[in-house]
N, C-alpha and C. Protein backbone atom coordinates (compact mmCIF):
# COMPACT_ATOMS: atom_id res chain seq x y z
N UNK A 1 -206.88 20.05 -41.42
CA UNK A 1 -205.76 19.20 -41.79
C UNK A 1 -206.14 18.38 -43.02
N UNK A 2 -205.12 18.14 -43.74
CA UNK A 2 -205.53 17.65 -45.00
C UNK A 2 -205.63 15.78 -45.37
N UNK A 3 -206.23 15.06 -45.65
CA UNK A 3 -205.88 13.80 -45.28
C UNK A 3 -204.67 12.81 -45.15
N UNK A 4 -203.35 13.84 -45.96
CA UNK A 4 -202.19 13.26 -45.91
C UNK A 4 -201.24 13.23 -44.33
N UNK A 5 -201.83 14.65 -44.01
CA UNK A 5 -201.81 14.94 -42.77
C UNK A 5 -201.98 14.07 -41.91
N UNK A 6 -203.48 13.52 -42.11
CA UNK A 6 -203.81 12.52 -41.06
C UNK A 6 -203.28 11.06 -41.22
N UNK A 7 -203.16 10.86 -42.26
CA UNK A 7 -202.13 9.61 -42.57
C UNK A 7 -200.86 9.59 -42.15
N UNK A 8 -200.15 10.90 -42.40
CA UNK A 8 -199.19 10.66 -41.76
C UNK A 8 -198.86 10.31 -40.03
N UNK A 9 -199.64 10.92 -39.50
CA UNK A 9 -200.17 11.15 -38.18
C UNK A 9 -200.12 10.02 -37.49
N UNK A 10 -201.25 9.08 -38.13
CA UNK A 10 -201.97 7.89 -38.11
C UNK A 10 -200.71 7.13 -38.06
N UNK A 11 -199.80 7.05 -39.01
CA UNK A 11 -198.58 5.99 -39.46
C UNK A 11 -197.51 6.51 -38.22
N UNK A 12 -197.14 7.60 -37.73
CA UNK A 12 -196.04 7.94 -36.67
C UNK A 12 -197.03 7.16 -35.34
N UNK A 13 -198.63 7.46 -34.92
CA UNK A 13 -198.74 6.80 -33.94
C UNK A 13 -198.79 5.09 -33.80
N UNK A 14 -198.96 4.59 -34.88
CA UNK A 14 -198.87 3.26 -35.17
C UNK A 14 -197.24 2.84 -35.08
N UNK A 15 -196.32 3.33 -35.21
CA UNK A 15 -194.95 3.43 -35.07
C UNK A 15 -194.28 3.81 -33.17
N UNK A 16 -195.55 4.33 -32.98
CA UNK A 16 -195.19 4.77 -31.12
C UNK A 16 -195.88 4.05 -30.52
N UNK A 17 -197.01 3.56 -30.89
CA UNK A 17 -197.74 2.93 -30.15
C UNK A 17 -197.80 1.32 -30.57
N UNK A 18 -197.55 0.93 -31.93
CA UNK A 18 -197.69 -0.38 -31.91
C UNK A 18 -196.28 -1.45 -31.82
N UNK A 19 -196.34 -2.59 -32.48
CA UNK A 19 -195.15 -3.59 -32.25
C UNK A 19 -193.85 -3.20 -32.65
N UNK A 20 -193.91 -2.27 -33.22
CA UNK A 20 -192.41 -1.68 -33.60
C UNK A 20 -191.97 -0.60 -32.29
N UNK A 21 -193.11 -0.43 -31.98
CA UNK A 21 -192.57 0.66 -31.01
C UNK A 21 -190.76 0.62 -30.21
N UNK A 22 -190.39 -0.78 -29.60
CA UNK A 22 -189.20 -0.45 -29.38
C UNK A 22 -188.55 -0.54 -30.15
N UNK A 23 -188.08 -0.98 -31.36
CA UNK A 23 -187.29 -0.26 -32.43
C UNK A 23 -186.71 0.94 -32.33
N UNK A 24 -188.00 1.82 -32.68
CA UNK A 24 -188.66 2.98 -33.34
C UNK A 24 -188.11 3.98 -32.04
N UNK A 25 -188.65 3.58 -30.64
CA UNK A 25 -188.01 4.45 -29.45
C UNK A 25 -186.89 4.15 -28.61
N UNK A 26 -186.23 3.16 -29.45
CA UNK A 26 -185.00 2.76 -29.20
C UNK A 26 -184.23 3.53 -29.16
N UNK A 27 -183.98 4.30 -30.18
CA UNK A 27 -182.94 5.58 -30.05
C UNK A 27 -183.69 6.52 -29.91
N UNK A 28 -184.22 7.11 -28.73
CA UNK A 28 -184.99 8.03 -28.55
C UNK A 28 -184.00 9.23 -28.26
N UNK A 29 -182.96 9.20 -28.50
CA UNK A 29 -181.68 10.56 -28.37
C UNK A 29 -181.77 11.53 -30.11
N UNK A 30 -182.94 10.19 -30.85
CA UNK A 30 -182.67 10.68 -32.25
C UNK A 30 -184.18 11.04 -31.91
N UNK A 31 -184.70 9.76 -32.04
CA UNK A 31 -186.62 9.76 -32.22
C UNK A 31 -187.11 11.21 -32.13
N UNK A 32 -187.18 11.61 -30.55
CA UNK A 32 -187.89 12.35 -29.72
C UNK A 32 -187.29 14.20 -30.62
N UNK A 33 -186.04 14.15 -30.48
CA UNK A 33 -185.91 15.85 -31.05
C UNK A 33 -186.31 15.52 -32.58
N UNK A 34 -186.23 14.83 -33.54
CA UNK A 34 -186.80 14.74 -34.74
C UNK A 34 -188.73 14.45 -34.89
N UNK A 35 -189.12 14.05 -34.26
CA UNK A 35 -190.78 13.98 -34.09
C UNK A 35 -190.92 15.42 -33.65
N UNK A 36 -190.51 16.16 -32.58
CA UNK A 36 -190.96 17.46 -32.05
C UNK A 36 -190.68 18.39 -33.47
N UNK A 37 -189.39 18.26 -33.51
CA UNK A 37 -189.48 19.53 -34.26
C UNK A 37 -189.92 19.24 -35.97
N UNK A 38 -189.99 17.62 -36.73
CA UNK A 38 -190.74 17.56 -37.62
C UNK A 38 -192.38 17.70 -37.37
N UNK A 39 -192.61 17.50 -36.83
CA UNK A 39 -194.28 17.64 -36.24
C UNK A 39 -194.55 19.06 -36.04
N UNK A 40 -194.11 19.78 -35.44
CA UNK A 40 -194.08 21.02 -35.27
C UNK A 40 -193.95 21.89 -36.65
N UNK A 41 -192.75 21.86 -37.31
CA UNK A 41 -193.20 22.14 -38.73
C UNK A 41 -193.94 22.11 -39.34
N UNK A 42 -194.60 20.45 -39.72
CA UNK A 42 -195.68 20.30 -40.67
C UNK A 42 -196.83 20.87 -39.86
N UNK A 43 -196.98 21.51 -38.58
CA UNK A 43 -198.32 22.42 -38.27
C UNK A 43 -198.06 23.85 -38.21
N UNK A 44 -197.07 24.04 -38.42
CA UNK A 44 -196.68 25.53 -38.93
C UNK A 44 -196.62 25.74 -39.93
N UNK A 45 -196.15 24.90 -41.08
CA UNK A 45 -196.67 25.29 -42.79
C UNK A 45 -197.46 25.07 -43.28
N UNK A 46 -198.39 24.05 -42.81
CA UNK A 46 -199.97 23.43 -43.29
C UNK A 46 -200.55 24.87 -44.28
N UNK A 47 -200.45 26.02 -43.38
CA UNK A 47 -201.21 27.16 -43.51
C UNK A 47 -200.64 28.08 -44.90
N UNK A 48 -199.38 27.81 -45.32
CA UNK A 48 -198.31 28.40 -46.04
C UNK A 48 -199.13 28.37 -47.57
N UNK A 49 -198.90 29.19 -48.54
CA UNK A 49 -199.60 29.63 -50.05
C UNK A 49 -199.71 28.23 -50.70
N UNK A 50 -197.64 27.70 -50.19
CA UNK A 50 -197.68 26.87 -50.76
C UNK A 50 -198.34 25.32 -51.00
N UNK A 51 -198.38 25.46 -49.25
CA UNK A 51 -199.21 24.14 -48.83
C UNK A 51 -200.65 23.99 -49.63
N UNK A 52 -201.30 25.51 -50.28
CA UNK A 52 -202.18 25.10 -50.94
C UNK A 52 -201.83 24.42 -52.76
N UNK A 53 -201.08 24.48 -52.87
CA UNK A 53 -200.62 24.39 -54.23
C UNK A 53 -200.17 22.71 -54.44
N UNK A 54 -199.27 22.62 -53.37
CA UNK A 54 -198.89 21.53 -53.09
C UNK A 54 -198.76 20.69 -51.73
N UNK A 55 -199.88 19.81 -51.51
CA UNK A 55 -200.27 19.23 -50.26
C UNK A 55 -199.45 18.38 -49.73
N UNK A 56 -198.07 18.23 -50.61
CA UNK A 56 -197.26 17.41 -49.63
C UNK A 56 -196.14 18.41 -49.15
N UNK A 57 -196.29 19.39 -49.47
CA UNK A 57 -195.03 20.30 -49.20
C UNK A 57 -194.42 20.41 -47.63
N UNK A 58 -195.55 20.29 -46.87
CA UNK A 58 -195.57 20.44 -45.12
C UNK A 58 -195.23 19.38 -44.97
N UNK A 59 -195.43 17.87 -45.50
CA UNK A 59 -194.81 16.68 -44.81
C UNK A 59 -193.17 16.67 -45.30
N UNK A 60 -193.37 17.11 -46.96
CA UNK A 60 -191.92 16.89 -47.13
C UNK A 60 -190.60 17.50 -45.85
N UNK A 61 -191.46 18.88 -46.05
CA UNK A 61 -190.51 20.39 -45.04
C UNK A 61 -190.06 19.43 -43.75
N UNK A 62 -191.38 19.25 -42.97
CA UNK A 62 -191.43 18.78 -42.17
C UNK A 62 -189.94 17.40 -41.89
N UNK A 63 -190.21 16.66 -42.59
CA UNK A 63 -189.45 15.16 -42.72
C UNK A 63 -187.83 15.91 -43.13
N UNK A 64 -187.61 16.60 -43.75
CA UNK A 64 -186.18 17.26 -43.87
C UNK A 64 -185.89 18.17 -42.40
N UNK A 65 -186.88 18.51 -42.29
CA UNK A 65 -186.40 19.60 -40.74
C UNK A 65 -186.04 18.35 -39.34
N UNK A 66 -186.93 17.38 -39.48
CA UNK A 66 -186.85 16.47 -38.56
C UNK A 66 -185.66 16.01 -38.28
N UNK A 67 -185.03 15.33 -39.60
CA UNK A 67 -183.95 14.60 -40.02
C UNK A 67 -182.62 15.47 -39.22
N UNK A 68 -182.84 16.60 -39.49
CA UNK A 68 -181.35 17.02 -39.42
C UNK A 68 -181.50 18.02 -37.44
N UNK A 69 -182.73 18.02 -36.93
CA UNK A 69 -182.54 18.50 -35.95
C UNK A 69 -182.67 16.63 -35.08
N UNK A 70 -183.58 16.28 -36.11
CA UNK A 70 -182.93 14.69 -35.09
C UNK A 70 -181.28 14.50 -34.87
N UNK A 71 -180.55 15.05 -35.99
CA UNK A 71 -179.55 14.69 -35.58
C UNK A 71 -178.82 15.65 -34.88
N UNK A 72 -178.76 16.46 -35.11
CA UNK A 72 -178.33 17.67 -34.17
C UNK A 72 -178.74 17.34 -32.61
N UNK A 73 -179.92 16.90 -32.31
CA UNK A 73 -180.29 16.41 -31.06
C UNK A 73 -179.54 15.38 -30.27
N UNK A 74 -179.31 14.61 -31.19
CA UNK A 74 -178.06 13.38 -31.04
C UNK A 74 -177.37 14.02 -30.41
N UNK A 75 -176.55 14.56 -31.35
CA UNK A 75 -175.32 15.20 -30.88
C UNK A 75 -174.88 15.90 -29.68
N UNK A 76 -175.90 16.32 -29.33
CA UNK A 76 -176.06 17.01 -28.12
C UNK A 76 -176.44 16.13 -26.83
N UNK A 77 -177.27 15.38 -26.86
CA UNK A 77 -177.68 14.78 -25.89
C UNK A 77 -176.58 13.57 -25.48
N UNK A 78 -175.82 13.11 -26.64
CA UNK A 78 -174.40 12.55 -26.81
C UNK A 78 -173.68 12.65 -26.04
N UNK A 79 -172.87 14.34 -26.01
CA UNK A 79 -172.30 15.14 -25.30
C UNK A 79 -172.70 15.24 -24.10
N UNK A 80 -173.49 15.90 -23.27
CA UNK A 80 -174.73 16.32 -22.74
C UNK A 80 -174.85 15.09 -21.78
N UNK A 81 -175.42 13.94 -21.97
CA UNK A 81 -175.47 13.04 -21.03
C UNK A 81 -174.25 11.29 -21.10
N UNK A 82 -173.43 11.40 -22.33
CA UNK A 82 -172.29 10.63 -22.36
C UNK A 82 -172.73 10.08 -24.07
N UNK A 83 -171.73 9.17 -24.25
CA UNK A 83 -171.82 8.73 -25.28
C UNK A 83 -173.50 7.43 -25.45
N UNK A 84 -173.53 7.70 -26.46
CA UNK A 84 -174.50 6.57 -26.70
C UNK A 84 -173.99 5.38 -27.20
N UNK A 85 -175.08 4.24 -27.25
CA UNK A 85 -174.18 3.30 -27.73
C UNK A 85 -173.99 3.13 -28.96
């Protein structure tokens, strides 16, 4: 993993684990499907041609894939278990 990697890493568990934490897992209808499936990305492209070329490419991917299945997750879990607030 590359050190941006671990920074980033470092900064999401400081965000789950420290004083922001309820903020941050406040809307966990968003949080939780956007961490899985951005996290999951950036360790599936780490490995990609491009990731060697350009070392932020897996966080960027990652942080756009998050975003929009965070919200898609919303939406569903919305539906799914009632409205949120």
């Amino acid at each position: 993993m590359t050190w941006a990697t671990w920074a980033a890493l470092l900064l999401y568990l400081l965000l789950c684990l420290g004083p922001a934490r309820r903020v941050f897992l406040g809307q966990w209808r968003f949080t939780i499907p956007a961490s899985a499936a951005g996290w999951a990305t950036v360790f599936l492209t780490r490995n990609m041609p491009v990731a060697r070329e350009a070392w932020w490419a897996p966080l960027a991917l990652g942080f756009c894939v998050g975003l929009g299945a965070g919200a898609a997750g919303k939406q569903w879990l919305d539906e799914v278990l009632g409205g949120g607030r």
